[in-house]
PDB file of N, CA and C in Angstrom:
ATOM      1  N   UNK A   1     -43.267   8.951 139.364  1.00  0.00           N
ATOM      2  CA  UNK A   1     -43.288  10.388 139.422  1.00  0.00           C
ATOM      3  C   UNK A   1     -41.887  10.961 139.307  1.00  0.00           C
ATOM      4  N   UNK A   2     -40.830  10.215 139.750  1.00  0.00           N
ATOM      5  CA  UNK A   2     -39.786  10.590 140.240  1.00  0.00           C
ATOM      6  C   UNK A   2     -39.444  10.339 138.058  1.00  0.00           C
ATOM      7  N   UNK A   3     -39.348  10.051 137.727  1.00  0.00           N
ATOM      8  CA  UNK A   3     -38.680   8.965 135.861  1.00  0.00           C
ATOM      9  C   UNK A   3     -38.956  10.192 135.819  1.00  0.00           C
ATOM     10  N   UNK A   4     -40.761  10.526 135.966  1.00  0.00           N
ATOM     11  CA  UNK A   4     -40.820  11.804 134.865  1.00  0.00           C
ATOM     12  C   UNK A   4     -40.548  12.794 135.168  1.00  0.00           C
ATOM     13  N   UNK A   5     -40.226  13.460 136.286  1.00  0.00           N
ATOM     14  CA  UNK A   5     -39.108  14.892 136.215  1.00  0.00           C
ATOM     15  C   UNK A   5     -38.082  14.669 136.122  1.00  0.00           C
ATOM     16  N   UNK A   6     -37.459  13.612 135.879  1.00  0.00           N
ATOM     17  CA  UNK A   6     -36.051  13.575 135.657  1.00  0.00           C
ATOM     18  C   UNK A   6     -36.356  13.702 134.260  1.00  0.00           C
ATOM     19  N   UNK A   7     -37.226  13.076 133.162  1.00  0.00           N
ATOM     20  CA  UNK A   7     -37.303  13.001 131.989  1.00  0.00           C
ATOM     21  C   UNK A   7     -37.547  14.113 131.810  1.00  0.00           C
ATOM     22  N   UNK A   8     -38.549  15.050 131.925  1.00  0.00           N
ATOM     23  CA  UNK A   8     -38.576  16.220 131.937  1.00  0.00           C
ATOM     24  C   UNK A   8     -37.574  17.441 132.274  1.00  0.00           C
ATOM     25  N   UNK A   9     -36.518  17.113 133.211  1.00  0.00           N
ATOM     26  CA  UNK A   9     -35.462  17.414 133.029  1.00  0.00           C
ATOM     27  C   UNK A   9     -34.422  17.604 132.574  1.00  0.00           C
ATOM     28  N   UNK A  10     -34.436  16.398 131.308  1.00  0.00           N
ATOM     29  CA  UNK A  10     -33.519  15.775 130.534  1.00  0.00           C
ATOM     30  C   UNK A  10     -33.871  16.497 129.261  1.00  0.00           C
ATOM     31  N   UNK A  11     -35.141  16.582 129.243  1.00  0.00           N
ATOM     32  CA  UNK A  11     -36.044  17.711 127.670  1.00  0.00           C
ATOM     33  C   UNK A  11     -35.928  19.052 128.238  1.00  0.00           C
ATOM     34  N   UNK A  12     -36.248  19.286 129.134  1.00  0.00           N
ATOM     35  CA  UNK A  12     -35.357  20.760 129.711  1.00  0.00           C
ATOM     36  C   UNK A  12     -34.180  21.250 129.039  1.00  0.00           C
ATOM     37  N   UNK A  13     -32.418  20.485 129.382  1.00  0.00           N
ATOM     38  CA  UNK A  13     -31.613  20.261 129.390  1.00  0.00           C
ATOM     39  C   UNK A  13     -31.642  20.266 127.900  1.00  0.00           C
ATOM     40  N   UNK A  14     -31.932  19.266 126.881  1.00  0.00           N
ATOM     41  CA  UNK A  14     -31.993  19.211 125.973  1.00  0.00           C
ATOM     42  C   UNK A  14     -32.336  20.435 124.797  1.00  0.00           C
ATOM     43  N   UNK A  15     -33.044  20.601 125.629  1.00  0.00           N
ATOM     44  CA  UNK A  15     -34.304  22.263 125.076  1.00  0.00           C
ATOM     45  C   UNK A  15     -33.032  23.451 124.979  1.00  0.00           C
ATOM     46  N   UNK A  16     -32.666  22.872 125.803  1.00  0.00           N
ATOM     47  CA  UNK A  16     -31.774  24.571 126.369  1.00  0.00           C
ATOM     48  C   UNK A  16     -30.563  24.234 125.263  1.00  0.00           C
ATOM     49  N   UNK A  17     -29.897  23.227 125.559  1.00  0.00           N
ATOM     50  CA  UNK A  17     -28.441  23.195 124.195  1.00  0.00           C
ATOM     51  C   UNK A  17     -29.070  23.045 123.052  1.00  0.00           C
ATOM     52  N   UNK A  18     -30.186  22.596 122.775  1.00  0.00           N
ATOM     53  CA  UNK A  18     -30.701  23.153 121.595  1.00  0.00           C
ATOM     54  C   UNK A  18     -30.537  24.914 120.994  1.00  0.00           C
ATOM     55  N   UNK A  19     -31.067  25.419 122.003  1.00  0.00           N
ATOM     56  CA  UNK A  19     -31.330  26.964 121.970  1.00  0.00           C
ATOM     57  C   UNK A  19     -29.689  27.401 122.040  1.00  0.00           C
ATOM     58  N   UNK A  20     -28.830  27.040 122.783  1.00  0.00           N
ATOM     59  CA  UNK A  20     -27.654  27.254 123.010  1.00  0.00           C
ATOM     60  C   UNK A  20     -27.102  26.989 121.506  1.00  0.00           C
ATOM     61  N   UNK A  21     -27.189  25.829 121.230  1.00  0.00           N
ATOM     62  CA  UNK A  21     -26.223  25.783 119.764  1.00  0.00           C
ATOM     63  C   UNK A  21     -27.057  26.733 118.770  1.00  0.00           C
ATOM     64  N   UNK A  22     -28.130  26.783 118.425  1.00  0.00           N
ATOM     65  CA  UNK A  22     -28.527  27.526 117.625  1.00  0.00           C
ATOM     66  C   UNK A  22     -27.852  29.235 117.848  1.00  0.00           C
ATOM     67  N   UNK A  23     -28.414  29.593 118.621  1.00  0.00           N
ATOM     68  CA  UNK A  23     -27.876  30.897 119.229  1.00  0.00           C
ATOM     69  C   UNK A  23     -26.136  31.107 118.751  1.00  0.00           C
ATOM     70  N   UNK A  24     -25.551  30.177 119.238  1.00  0.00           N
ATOM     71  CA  UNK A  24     -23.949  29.891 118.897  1.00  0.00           C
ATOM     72  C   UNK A  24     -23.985  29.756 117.108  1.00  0.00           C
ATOM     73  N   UNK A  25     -24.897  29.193 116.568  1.00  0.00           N
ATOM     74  CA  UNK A  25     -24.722  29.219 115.529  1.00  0.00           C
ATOM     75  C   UNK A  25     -24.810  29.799 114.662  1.00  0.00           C
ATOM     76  N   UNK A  26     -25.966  30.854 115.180  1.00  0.00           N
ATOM     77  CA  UNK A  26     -26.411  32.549 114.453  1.00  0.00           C
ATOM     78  C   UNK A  26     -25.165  33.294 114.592  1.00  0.00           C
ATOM     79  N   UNK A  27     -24.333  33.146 116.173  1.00  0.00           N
ATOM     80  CA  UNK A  27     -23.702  34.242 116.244  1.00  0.00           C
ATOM     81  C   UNK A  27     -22.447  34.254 115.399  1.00  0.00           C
ATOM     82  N   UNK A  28     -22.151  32.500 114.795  1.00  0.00           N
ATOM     83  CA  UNK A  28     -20.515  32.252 113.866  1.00  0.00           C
ATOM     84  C   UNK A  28     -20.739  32.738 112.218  1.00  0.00           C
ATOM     85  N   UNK A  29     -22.290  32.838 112.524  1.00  0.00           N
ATOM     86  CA  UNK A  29     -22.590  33.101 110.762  1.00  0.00           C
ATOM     87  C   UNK A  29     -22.498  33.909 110.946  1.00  0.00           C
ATOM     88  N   UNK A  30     -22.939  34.793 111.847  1.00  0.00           N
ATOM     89  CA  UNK A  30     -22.784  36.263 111.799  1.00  0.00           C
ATOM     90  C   UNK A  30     -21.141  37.083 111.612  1.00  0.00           C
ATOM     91  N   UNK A  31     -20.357  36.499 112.767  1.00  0.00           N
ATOM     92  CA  UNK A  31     -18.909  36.531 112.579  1.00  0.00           C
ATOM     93  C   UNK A  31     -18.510  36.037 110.894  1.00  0.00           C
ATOM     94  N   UNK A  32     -18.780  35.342 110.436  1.00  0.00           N
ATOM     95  CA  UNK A  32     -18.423  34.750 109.253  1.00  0.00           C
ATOM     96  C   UNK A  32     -18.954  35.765 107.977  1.00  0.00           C
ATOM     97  N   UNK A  33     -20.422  36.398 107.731  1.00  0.00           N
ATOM     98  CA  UNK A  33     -20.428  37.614 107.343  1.00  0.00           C
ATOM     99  C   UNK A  33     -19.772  38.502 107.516  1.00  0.00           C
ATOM    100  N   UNK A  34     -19.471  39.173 108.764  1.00  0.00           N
ATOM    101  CA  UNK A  34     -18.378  40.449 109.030  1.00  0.00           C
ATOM    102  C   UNK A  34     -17.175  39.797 108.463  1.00  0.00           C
ATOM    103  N   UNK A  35     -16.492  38.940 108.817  1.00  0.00           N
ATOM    104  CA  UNK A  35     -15.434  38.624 108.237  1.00  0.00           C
ATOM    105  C   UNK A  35     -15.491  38.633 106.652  1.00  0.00           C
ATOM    106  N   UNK A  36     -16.339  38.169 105.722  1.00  0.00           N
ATOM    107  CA  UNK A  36     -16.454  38.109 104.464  1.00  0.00           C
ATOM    108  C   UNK A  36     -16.605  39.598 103.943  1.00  0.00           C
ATOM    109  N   UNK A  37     -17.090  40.503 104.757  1.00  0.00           N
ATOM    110  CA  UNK A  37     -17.439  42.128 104.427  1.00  0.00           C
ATOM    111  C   UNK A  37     -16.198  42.825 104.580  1.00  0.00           C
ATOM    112  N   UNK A  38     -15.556  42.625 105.581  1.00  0.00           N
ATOM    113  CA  UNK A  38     -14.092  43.322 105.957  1.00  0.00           C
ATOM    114  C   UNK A  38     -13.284  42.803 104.954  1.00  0.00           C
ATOM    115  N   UNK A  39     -12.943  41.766 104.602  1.00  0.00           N
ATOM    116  CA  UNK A  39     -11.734  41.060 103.944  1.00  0.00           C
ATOM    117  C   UNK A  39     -11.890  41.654 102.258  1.00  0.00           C
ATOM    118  N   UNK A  40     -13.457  41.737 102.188  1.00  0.00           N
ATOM    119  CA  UNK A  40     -14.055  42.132 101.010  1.00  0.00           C
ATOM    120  C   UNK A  40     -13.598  44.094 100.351  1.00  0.00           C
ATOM    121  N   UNK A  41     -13.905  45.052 101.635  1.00  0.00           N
ATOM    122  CA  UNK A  41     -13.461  46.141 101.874  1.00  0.00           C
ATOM    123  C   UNK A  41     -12.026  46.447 101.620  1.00  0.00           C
ATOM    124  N   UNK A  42     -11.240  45.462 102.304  1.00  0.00           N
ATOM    125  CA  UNK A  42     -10.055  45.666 102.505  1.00  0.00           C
ATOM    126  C   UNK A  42      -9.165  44.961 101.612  1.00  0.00           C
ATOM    127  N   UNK A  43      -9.667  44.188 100.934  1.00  0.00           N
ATOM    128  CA  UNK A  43      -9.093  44.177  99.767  1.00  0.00           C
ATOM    129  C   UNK A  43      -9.431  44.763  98.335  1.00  0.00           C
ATOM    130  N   UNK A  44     -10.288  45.091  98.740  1.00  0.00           N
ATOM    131  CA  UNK A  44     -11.050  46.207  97.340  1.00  0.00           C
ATOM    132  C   UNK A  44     -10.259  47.533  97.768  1.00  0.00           C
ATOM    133  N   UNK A  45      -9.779  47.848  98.951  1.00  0.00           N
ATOM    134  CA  UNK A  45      -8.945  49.319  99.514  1.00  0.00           C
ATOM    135  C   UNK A  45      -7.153  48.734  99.126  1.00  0.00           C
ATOM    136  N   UNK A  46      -7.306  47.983  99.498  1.00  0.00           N
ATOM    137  CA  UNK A  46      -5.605  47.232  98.668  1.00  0.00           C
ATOM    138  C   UNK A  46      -5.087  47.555  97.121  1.00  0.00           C
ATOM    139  N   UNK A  47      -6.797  47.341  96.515  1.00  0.00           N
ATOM    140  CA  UNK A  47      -6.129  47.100  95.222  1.00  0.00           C
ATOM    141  C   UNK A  47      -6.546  48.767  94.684  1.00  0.00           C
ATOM    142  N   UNK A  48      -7.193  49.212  95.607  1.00  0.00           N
ATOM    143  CA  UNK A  48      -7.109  50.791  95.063  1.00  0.00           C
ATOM    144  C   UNK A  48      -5.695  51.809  95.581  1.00  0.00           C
ATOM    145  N   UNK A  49      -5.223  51.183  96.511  1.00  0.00           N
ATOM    146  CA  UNK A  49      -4.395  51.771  96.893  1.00  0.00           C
ATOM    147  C   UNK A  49      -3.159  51.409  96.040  1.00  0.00           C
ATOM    148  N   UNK A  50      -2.538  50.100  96.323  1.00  0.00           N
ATOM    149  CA  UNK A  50      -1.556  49.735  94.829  1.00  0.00           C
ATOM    150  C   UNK A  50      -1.630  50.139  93.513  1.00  0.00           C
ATOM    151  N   UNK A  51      -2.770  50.887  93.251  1.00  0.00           N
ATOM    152  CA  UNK A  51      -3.073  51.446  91.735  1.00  0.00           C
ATOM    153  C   UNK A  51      -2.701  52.869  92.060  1.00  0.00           C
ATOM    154  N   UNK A  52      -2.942  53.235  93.362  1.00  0.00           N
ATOM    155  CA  UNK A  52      -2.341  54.558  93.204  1.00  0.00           C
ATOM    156  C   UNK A  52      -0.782  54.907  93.603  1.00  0.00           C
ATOM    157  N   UNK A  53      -0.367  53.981  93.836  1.00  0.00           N
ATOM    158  CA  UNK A  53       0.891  53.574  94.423  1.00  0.00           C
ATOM    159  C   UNK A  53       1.857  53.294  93.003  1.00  0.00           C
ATOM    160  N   UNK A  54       1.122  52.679  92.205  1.00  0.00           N
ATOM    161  CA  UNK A  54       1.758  52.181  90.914  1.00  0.00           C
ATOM    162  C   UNK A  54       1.936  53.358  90.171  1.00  0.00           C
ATOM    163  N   UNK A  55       1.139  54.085  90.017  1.00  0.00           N
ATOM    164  CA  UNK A  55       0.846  55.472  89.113  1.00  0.00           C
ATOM    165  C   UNK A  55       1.864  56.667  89.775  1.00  0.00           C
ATOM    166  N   UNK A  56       1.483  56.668  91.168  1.00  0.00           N
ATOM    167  CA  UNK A  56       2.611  57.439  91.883  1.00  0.00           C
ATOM    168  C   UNK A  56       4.420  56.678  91.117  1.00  0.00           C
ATOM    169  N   UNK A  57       4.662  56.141  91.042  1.00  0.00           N
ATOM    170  CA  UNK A  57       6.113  55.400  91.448  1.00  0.00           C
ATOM    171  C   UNK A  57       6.415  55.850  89.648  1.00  0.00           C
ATOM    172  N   UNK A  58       4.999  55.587  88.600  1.00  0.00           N
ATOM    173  CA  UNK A  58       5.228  56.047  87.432  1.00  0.00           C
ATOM    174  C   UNK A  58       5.613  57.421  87.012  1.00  0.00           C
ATOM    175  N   UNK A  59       4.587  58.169  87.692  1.00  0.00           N
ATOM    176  CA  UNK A  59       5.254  59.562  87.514  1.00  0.00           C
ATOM    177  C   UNK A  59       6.623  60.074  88.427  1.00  0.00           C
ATOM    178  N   UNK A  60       6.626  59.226  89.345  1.00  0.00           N
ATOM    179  CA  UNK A  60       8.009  59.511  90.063  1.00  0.00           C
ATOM    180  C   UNK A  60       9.244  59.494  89.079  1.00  0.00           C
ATOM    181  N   UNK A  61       9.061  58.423  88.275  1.00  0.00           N
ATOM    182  CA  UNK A  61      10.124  57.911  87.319  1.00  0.00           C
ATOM    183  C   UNK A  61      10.114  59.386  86.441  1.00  0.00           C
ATOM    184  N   UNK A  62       8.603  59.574  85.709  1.00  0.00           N
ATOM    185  CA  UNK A  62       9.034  60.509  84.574  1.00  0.00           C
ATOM    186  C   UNK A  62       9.602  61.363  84.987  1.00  0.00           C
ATOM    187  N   UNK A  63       9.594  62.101  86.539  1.00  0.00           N
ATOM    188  CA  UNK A  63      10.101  63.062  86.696  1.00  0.00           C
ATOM    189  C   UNK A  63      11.691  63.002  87.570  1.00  0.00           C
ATOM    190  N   UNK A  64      12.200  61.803  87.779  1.00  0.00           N
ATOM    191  CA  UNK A  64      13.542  61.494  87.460  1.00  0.00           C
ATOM    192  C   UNK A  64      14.304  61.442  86.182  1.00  0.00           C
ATOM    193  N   UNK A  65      13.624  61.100  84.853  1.00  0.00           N
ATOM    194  CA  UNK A  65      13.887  60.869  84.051  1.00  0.00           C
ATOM    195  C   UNK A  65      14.161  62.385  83.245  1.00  0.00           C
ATOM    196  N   UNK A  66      13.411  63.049  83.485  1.00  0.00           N
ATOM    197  CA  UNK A  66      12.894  64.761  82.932  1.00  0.00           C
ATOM    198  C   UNK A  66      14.131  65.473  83.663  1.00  0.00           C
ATOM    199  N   UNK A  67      14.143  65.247  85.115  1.00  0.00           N
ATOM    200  CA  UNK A  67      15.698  65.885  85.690  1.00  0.00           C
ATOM    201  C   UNK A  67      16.847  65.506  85.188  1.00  0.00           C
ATOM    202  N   UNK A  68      16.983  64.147  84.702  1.00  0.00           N
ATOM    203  CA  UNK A  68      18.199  63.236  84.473  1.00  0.00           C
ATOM    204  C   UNK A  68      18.575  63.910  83.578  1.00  0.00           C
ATOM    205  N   UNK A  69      17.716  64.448  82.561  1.00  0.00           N
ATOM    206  CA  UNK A  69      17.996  64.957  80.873  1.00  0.00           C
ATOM    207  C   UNK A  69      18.271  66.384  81.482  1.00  0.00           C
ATOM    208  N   UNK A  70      17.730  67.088  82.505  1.00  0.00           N
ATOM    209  CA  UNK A  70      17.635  68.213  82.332  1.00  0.00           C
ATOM    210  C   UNK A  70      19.266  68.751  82.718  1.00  0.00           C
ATOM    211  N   UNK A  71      19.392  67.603  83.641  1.00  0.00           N
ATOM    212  CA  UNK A  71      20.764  67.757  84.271  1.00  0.00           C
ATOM    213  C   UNK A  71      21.753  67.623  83.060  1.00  0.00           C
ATOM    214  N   UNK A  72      21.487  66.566  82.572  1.00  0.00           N
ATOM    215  CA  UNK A  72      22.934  66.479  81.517  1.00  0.00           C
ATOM    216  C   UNK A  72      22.706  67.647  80.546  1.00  0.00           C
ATOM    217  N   UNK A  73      21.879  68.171  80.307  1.00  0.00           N
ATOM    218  CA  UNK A  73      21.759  69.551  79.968  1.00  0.00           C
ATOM    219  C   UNK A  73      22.654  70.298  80.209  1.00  0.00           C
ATOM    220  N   UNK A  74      22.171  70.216  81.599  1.00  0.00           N
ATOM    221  CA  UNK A  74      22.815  71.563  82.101  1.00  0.00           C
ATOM    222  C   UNK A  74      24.467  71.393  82.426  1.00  0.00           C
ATOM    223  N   UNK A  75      24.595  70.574  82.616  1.00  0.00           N
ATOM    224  CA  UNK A  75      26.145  69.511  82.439  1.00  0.00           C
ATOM    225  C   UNK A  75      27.057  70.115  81.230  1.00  0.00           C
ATOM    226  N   UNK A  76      25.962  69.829  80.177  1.00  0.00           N
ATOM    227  CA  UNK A  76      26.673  70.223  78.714  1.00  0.00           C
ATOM    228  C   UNK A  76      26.751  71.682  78.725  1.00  0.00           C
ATOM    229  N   UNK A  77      25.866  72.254  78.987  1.00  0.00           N
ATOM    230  CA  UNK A  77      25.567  73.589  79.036  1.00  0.00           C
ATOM    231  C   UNK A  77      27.232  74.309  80.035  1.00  0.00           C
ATOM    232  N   UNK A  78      27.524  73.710  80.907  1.00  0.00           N
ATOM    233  CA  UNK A  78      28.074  73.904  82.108  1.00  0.00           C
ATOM    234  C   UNK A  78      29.660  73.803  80.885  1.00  0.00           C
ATOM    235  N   UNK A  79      29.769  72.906  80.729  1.00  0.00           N
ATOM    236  CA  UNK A  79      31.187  72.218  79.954  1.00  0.00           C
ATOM    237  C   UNK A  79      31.643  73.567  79.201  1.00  0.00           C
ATOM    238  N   UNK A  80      30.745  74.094  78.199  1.00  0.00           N
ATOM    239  CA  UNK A  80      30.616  75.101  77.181  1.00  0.00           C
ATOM    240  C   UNK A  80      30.911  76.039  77.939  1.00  0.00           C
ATOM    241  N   UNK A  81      30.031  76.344  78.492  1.00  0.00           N
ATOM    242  CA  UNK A  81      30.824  77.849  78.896  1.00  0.00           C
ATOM    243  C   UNK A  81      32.061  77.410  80.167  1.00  0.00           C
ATOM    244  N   UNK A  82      32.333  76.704  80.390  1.00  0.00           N
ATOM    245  CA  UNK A  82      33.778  76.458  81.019  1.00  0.00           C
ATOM    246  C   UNK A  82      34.836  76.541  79.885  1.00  0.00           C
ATOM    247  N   UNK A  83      34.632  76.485  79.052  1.00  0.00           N
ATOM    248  CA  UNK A  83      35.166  76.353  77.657  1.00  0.00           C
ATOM    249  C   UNK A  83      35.569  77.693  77.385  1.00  0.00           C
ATOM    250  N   UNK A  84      34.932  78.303  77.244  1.00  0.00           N
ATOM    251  CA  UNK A  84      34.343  79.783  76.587  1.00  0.00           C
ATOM    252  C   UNK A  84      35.268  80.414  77.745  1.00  0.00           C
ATOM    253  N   UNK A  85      34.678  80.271  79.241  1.00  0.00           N
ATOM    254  CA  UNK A  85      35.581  81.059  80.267  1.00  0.00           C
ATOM    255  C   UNK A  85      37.123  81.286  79.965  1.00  0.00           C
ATOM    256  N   UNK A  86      37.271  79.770  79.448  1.00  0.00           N
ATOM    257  CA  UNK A  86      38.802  79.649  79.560  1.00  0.00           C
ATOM    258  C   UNK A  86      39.596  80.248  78.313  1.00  0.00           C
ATOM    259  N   UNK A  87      38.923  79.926  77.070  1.00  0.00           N
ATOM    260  CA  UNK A  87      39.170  80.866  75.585  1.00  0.00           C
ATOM    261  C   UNK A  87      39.026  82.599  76.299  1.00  0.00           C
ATOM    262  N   UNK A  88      38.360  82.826  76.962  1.00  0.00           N
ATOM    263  CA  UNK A  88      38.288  84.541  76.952  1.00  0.00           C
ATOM    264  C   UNK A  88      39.111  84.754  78.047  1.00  0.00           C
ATOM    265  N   UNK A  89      39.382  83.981  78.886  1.00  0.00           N
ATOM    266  CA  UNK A  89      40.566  83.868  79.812  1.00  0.00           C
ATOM    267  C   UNK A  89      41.963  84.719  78.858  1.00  0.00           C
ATOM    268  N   UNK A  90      42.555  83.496  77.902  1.00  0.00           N
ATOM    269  CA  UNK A  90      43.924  83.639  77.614  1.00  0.00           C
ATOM    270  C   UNK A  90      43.490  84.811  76.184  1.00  0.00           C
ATOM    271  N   UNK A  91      42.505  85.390  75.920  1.00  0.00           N
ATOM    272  CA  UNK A  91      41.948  86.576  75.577  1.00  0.00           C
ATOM    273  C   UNK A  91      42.905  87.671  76.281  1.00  0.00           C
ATOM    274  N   UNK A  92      42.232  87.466  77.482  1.00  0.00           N
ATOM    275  CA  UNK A  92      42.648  89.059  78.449  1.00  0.00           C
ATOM    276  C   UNK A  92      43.763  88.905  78.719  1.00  0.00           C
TER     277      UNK A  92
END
């Protein structure tokens, strides 16, 4: 009498880390989905963001590039009539 509640104890015991690992094992797949969904998100938000990051930094340029000219423009522009000042200078 005594074998078989211990045996029965032992399938108890058994029963239960059964249920235990399973349970444990739903819950890592589950972790292992979220993880595959986030990493998935967040790198799909990475590569949208570096595209707008790239495009930003592009037009940043054109419009360094658009001042750069506009400046030596105005540079040249500047030279000339320093020029001119100084001719109508020894004018007066």
């Amino acid at each position: 009498m005594q074998c078989r509640s211990a045996v029965e104890a032992i399938v108890v015991a058994v029963h239960m880390t059964e249920c235990c690992r399973k349970s444990s094992q739903r819950a890592l797949d589950e972790l292992q989905r979220t993880i595959v969904d986030v990493e998935t998100k967040y790198k799909a938000e990475i590569g949208r963001l570096k595209k707008k990051h790239e495009s930003d930094v592009r037009e940043f340029e054109i419009q360094v590039e658009t001042l750069n000219r506009n400046n030596a423009e105005l540079s040249k522009a500047n030279k000339s009539l320093a020029a001119r000042v100084k001719v109508m200078s020894f004018v007066v």
